[in-house]
N, C-alpha and C. Protein backbone atom coordinates (compact mmCIF):
# COMPACT_ATOMS: atom_id res chain seq x y z
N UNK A 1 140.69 12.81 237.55
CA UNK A 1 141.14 13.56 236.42
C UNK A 1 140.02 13.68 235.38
N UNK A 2 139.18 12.40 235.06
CA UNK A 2 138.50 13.00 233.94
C UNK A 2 137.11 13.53 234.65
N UNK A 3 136.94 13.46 235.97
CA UNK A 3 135.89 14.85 236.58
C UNK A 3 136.26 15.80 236.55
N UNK A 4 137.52 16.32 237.17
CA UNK A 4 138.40 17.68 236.43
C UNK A 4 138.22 18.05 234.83
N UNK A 5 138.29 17.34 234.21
CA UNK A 5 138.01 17.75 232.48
C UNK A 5 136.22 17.88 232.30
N UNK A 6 135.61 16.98 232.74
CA UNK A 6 134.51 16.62 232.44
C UNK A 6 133.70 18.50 233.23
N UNK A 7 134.39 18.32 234.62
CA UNK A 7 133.86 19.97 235.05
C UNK A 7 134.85 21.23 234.38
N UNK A 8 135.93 20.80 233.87
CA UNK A 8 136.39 21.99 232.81
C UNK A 8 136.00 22.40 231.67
N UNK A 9 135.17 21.03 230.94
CA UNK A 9 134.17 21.31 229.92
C UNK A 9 133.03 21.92 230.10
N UNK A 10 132.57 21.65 230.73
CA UNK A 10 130.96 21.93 231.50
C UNK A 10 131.45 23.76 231.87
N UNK A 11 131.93 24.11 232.41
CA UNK A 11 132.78 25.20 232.81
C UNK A 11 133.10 25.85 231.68
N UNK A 12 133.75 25.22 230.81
CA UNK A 12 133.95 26.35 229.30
C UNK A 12 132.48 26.34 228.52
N UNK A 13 131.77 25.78 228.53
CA UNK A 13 130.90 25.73 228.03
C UNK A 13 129.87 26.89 228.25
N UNK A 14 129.97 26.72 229.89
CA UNK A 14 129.01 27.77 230.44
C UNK A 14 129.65 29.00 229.63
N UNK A 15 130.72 29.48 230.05
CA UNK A 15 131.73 30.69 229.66
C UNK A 15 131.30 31.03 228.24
N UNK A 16 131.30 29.98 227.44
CA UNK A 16 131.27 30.36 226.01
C UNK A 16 129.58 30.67 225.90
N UNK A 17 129.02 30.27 226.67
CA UNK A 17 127.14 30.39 226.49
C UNK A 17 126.72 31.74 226.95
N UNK A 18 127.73 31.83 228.30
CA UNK A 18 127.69 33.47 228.68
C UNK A 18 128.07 34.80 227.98
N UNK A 19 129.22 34.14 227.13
CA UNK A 19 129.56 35.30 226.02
C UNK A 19 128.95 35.17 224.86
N UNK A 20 127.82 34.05 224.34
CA UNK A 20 127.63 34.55 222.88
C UNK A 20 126.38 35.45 223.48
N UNK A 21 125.79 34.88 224.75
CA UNK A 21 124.59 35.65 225.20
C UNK A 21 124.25 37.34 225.33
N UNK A 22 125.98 37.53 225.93
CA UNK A 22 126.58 38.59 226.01
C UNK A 22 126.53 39.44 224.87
N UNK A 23 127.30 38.93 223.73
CA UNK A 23 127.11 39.59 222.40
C UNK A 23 125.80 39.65 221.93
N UNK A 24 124.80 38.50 221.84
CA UNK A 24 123.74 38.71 221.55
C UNK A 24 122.99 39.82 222.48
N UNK A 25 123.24 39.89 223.15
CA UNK A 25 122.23 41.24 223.81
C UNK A 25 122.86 42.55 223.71
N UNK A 26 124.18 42.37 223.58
CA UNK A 26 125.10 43.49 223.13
C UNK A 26 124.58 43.97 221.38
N UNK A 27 124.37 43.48 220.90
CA UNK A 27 123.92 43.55 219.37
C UNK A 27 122.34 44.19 219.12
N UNK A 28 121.65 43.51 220.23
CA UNK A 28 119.97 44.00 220.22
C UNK A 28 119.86 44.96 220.86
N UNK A 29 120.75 45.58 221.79
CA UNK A 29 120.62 46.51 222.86
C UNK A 29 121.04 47.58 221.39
N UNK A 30 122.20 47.45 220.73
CA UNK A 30 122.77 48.66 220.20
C UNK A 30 121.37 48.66 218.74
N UNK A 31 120.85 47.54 218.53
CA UNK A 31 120.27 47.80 217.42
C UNK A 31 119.34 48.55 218.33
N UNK A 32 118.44 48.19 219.19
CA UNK A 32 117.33 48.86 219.91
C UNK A 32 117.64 50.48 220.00
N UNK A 33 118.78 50.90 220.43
CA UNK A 33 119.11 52.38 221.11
C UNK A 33 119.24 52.81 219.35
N UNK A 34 119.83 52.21 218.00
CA UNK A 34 119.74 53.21 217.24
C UNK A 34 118.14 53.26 216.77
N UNK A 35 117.34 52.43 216.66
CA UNK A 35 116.22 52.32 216.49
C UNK A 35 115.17 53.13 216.94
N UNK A 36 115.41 53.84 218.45
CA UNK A 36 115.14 54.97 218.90
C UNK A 36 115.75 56.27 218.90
N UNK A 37 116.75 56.40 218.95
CA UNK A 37 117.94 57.31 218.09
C UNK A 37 117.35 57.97 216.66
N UNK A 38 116.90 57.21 215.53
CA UNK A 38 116.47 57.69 214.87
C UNK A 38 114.93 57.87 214.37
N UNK A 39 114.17 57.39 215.56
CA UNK A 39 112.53 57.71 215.74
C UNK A 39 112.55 59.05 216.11
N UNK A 40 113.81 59.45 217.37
CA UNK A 40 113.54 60.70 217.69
C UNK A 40 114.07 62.07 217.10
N UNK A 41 115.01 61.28 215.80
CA UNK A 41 115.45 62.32 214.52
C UNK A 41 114.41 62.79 213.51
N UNK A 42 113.57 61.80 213.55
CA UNK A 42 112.58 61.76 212.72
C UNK A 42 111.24 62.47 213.31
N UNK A 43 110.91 62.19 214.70
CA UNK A 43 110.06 63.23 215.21
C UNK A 43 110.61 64.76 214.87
N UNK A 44 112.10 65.20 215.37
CA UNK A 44 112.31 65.84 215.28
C UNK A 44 112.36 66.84 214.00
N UNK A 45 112.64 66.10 212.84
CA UNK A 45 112.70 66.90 211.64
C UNK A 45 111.04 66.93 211.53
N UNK A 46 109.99 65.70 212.17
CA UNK A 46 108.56 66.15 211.37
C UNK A 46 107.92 67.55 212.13
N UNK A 47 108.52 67.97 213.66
CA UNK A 47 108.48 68.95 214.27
C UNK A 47 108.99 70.24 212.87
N UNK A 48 110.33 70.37 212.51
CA UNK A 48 110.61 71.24 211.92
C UNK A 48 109.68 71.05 210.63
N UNK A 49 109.65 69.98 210.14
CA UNK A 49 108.86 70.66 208.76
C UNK A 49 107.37 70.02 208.38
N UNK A 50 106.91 69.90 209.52
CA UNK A 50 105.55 69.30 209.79
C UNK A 50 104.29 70.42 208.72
N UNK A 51 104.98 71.62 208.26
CA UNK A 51 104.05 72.27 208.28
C UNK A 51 104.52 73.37 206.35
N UNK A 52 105.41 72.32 206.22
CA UNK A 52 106.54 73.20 204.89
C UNK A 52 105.33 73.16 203.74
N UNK A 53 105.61 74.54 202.70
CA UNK A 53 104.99 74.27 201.69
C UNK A 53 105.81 75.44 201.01
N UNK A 54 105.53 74.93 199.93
CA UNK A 54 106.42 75.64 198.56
C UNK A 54 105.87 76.84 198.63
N UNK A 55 106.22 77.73 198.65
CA UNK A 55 106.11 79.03 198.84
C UNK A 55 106.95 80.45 197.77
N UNK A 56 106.33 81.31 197.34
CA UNK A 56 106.85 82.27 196.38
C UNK A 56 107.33 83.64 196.96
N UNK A 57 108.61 84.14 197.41
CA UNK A 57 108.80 85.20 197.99
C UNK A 57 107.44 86.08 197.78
N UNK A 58 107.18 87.36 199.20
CA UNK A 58 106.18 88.03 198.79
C UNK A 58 106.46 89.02 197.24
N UNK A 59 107.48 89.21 197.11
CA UNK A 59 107.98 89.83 195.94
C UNK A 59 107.77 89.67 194.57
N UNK A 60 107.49 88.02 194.81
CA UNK A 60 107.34 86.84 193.93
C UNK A 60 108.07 86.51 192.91
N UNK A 61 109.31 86.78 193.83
CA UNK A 61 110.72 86.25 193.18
C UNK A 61 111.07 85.19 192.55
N UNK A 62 111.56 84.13 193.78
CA UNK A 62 111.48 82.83 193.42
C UNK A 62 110.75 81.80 194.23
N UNK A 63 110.74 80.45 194.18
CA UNK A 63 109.85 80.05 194.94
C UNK A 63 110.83 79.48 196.30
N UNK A 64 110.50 79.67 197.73
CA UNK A 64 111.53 79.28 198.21
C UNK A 64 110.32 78.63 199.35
N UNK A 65 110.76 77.66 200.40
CA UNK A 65 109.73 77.03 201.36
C UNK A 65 109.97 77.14 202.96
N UNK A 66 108.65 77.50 203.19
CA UNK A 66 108.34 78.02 204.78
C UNK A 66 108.00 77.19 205.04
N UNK A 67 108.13 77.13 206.44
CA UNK A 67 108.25 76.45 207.78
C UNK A 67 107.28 76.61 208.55
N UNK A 68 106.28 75.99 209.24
CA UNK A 68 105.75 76.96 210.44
C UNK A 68 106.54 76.30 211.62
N UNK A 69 107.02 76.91 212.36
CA UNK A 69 107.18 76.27 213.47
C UNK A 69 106.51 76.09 214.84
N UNK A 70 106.68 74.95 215.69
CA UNK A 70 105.76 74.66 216.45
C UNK A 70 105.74 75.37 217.80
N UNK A 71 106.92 75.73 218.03
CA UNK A 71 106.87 76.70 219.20
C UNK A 71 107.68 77.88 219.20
N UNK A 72 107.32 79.03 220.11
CA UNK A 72 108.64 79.90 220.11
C UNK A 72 109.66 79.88 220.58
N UNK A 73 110.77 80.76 219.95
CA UNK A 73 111.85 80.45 220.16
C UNK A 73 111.81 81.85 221.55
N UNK A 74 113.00 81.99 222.27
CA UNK A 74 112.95 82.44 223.49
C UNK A 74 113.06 83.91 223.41
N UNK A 75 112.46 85.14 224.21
CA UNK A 75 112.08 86.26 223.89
C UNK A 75 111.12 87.04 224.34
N UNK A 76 110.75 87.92 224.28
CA UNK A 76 109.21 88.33 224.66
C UNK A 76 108.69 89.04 223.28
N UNK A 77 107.44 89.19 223.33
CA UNK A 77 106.55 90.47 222.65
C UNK A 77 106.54 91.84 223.01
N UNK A 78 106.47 92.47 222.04
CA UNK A 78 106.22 93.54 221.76
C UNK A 78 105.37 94.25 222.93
N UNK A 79 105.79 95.14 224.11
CA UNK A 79 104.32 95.78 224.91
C UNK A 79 103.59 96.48 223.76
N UNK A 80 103.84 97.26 223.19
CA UNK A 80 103.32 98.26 221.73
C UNK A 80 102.62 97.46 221.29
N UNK A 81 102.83 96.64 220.73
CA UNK A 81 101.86 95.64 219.50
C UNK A 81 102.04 94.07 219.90
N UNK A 82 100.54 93.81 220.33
CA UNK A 82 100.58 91.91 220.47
C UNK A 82 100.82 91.19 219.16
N UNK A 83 100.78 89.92 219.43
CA UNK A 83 101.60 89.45 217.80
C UNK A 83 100.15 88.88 217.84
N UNK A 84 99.96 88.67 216.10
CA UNK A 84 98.83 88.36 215.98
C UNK A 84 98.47 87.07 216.20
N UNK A 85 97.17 86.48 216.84
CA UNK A 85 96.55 85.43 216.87
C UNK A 85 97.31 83.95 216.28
N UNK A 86 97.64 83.09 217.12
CA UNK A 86 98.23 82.08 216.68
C UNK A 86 99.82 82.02 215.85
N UNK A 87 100.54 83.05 215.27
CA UNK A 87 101.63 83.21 215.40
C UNK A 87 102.46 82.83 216.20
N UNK A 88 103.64 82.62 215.64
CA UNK A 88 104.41 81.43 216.42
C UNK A 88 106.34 82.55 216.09
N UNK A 89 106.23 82.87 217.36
CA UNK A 89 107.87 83.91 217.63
C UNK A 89 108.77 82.68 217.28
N UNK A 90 109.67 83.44 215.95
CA UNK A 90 110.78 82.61 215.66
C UNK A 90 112.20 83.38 215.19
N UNK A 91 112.15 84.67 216.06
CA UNK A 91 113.79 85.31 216.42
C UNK A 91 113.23 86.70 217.56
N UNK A 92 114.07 86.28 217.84
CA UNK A 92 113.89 87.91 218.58
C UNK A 92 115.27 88.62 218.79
N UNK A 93 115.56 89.87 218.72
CA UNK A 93 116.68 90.28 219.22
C UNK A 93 116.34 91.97 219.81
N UNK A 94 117.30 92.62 220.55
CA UNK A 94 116.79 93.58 221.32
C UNK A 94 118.56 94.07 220.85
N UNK A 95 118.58 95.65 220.86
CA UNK A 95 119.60 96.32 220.68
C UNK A 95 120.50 96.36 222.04
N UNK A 96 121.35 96.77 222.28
CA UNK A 96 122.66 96.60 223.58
C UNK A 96 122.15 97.96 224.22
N UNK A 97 121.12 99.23 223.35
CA UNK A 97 120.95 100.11 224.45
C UNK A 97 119.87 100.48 224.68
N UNK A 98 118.76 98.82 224.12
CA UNK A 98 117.71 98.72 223.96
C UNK A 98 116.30 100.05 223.54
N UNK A 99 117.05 100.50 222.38
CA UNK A 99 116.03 101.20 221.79
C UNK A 99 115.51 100.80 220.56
N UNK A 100 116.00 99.08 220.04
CA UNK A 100 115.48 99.05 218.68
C UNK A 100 115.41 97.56 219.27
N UNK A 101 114.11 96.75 218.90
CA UNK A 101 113.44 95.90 219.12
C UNK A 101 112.98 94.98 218.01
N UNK A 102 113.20 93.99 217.72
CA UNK A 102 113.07 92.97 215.96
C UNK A 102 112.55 91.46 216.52
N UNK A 103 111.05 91.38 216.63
CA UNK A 103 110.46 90.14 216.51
C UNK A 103 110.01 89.72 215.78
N UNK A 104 110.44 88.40 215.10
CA UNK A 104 109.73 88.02 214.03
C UNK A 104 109.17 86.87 214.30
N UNK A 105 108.54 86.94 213.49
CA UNK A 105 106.70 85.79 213.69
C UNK A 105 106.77 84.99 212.45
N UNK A 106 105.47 83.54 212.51
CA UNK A 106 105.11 82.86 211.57
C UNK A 106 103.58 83.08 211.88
N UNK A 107 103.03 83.02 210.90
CA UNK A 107 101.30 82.79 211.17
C UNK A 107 100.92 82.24 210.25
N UNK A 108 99.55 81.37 210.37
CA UNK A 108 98.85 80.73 209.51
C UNK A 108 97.76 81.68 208.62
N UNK A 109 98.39 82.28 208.59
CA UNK A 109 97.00 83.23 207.57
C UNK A 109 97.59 84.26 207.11
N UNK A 110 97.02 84.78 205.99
CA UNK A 110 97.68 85.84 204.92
C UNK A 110 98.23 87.26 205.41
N UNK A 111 98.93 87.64 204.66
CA UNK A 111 99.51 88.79 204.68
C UNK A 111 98.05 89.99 204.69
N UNK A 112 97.70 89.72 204.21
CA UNK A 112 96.30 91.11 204.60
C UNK A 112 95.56 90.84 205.76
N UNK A 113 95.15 89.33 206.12
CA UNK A 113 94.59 89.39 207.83
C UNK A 113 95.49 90.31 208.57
N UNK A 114 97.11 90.07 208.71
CA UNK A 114 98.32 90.71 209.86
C UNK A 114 97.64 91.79 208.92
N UNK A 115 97.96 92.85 208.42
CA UNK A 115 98.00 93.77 208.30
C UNK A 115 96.80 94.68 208.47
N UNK A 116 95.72 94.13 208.43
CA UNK A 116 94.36 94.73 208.58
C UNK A 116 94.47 94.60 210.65
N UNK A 117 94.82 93.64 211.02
CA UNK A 117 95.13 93.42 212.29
C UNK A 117 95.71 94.44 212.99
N UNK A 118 97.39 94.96 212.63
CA UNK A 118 97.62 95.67 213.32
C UNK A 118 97.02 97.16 212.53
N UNK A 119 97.03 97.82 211.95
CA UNK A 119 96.46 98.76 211.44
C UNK A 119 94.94 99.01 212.08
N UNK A 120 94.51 97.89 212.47
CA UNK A 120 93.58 98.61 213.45
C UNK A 120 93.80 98.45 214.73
N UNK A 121 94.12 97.56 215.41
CA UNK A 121 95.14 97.22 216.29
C UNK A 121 95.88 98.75 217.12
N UNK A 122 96.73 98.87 216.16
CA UNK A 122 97.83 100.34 216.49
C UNK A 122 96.71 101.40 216.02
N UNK A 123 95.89 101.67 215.45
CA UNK A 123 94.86 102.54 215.16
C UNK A 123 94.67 103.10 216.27
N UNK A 124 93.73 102.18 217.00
CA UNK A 124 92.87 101.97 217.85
C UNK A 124 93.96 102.93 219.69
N UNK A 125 94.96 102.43 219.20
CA UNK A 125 96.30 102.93 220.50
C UNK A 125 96.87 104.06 220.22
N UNK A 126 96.53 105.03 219.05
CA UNK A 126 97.63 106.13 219.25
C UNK A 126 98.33 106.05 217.91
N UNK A 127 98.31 104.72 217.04
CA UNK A 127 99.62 104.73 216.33
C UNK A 127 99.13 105.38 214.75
N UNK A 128 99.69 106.19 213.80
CA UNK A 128 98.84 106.42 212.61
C UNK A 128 100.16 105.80 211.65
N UNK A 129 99.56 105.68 210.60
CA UNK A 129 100.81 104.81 209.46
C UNK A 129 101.14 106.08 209.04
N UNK A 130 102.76 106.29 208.56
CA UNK A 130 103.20 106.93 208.25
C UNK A 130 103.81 106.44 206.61
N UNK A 131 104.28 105.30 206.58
CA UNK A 131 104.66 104.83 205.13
C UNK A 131 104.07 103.76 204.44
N UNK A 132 103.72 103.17 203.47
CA UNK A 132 103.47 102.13 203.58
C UNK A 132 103.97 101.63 201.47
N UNK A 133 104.27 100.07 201.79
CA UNK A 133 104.90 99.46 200.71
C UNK A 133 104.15 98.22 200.62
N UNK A 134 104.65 97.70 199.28
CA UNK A 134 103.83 96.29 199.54
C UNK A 134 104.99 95.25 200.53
N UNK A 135 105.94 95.52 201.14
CA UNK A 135 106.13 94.65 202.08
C UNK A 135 105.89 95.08 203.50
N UNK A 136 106.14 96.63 203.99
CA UNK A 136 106.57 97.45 205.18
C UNK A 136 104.61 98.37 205.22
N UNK A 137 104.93 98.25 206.36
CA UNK A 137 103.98 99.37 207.05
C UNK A 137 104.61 100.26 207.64
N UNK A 138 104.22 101.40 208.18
CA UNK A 138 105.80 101.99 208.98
C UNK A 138 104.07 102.66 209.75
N UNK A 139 104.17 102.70 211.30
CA UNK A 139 103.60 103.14 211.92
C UNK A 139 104.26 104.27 213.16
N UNK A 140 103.68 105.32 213.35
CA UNK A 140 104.49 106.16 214.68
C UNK A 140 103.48 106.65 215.62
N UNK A 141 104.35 106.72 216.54
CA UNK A 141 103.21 107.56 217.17
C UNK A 141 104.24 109.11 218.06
N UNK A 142 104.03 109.24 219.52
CA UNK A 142 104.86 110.70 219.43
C UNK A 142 106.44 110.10 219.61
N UNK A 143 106.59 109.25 220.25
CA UNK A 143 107.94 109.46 220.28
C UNK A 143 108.85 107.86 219.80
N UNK A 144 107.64 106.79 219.68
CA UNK A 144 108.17 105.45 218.75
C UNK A 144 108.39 105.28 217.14
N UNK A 145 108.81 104.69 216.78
CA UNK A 145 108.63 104.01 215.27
C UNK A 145 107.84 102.25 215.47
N UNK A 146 107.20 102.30 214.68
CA UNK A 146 106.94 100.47 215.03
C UNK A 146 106.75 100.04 213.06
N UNK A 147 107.69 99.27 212.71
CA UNK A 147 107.47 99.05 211.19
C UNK A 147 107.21 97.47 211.36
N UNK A 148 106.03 97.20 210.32
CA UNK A 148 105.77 95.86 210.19
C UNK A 148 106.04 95.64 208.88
N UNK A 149 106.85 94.53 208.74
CA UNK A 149 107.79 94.31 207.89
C UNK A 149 107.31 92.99 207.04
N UNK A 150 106.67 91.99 205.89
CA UNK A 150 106.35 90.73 205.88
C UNK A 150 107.39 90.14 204.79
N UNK A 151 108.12 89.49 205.56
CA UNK A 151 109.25 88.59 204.94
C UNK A 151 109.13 87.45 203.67
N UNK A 152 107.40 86.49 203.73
CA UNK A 152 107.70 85.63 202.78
C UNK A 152 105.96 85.54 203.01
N UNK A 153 105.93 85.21 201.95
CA UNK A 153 104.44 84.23 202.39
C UNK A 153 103.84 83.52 201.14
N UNK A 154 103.06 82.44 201.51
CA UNK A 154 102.28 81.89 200.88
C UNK A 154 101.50 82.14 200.15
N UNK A 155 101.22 81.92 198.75
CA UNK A 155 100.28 82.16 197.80
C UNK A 155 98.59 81.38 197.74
N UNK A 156 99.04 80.11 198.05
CA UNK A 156 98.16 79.71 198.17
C UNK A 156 97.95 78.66 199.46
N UNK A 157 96.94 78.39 199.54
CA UNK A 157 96.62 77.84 200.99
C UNK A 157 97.60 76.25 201.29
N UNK A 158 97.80 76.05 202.25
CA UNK A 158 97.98 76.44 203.73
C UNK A 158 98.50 78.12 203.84
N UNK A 159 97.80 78.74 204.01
CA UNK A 159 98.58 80.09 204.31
C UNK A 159 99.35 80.14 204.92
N UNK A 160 100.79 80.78 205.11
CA UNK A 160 101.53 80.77 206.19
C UNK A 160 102.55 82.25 205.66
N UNK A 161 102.35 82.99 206.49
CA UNK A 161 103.25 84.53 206.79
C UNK A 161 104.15 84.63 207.66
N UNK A 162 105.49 84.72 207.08
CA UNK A 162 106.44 85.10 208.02
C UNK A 162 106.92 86.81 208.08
N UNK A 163 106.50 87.26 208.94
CA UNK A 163 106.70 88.61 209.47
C UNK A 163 107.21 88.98 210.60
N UNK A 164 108.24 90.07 210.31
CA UNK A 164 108.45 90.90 211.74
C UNK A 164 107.93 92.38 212.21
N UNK A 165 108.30 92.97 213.42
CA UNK A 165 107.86 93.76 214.14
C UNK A 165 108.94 94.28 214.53
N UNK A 166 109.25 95.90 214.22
CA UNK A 166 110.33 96.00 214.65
C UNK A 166 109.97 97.23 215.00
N UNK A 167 110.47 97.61 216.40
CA UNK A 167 110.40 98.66 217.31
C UNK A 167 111.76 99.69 217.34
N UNK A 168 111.71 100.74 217.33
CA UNK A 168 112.73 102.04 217.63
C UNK A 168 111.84 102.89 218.46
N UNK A 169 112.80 102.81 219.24
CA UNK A 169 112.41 104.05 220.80
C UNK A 169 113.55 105.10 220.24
N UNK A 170 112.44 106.14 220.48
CA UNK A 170 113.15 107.44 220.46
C UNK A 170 113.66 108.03 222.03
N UNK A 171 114.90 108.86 222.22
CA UNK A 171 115.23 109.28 223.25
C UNK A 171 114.61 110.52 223.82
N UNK A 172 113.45 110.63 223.33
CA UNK A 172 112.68 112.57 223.76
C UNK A 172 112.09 111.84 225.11
């Protein structure tokens, strides 16, 4: 009888050594997984705003802050007009009877590099400007529209331009 107790102690003992062990690794495991959990929230937001700076509508409205982002989002380019140098596609959408075409871009450099860009760019292909504003270019040629449009940009350096490209096919 008291080897029966003496191995029922020994026996609870183990049991109870196995479960605080249990909890203890239950506790480091969950601290560990949030610990990486929020390394990779934190990569993630330095992805989104790795690149933010206070920024003044081109209008120079109010001051509001751009983004560059690090990759594009899903889509193609423009056959008509390549996007300029290092620009980074961040919408695209295409019409349902695909005659009107809207890519918009980020780039690291000013609103007059893009625009001296495509203006000779589309020059150079056929295209002549038909309107032009301090935000819009409006370019045609015989039977497209192609308007370059610049949404926001930076005043002062880090430069960063967010612009789109927007295509209308004519039916002739």
């Amino acid at each position: 009888m008291v080897k029966e107790k003496s191995t029922l102690k020994k026996n609870l003992a183990i049991a109870i050594g196995l479960i605080v062990l249990f909890i203890i690794t239950l506790i480091l495991g969950t601290a560990y997984w949030l610990f990486v959990k929020a390394e990779r929230m934190s990569d993630s937001a330095l992805n989104i705003q790795s690149a933010k700076t206070q920024t003044p509508a081109v209008e120079g409205s109010a001051d509001t802050t751009l983004a560059m982002p690090l990759k594009d989002v899903s889509g193609t380019d423009l056959g008509e007009a390549p996007r300029y140098e290092g620009s980074i596609r961040s919408n695209y959408y295409v019409s349902s009877d695909q005659q009107f075409y809207s890519v918009e871009y980020f780039a690291g450099t000013s609103k007059d590099k893009i625009a001296d860009f495509y203006k000779n760019y589309l020059g150079n292909t056929g295209w002549v400007v038909s309107n032009t504003d301090l935000k819009t270019i409006v370019f045609i040629n015989e039977t497209n529209e192609l308007t370059l449009e610049f949404i926001n940009e930076s005043r002062t350096a880090p430069f960063i331009t967010q612009y789109s490209l927007n295509l209308t096919k004519s039916n002739l």
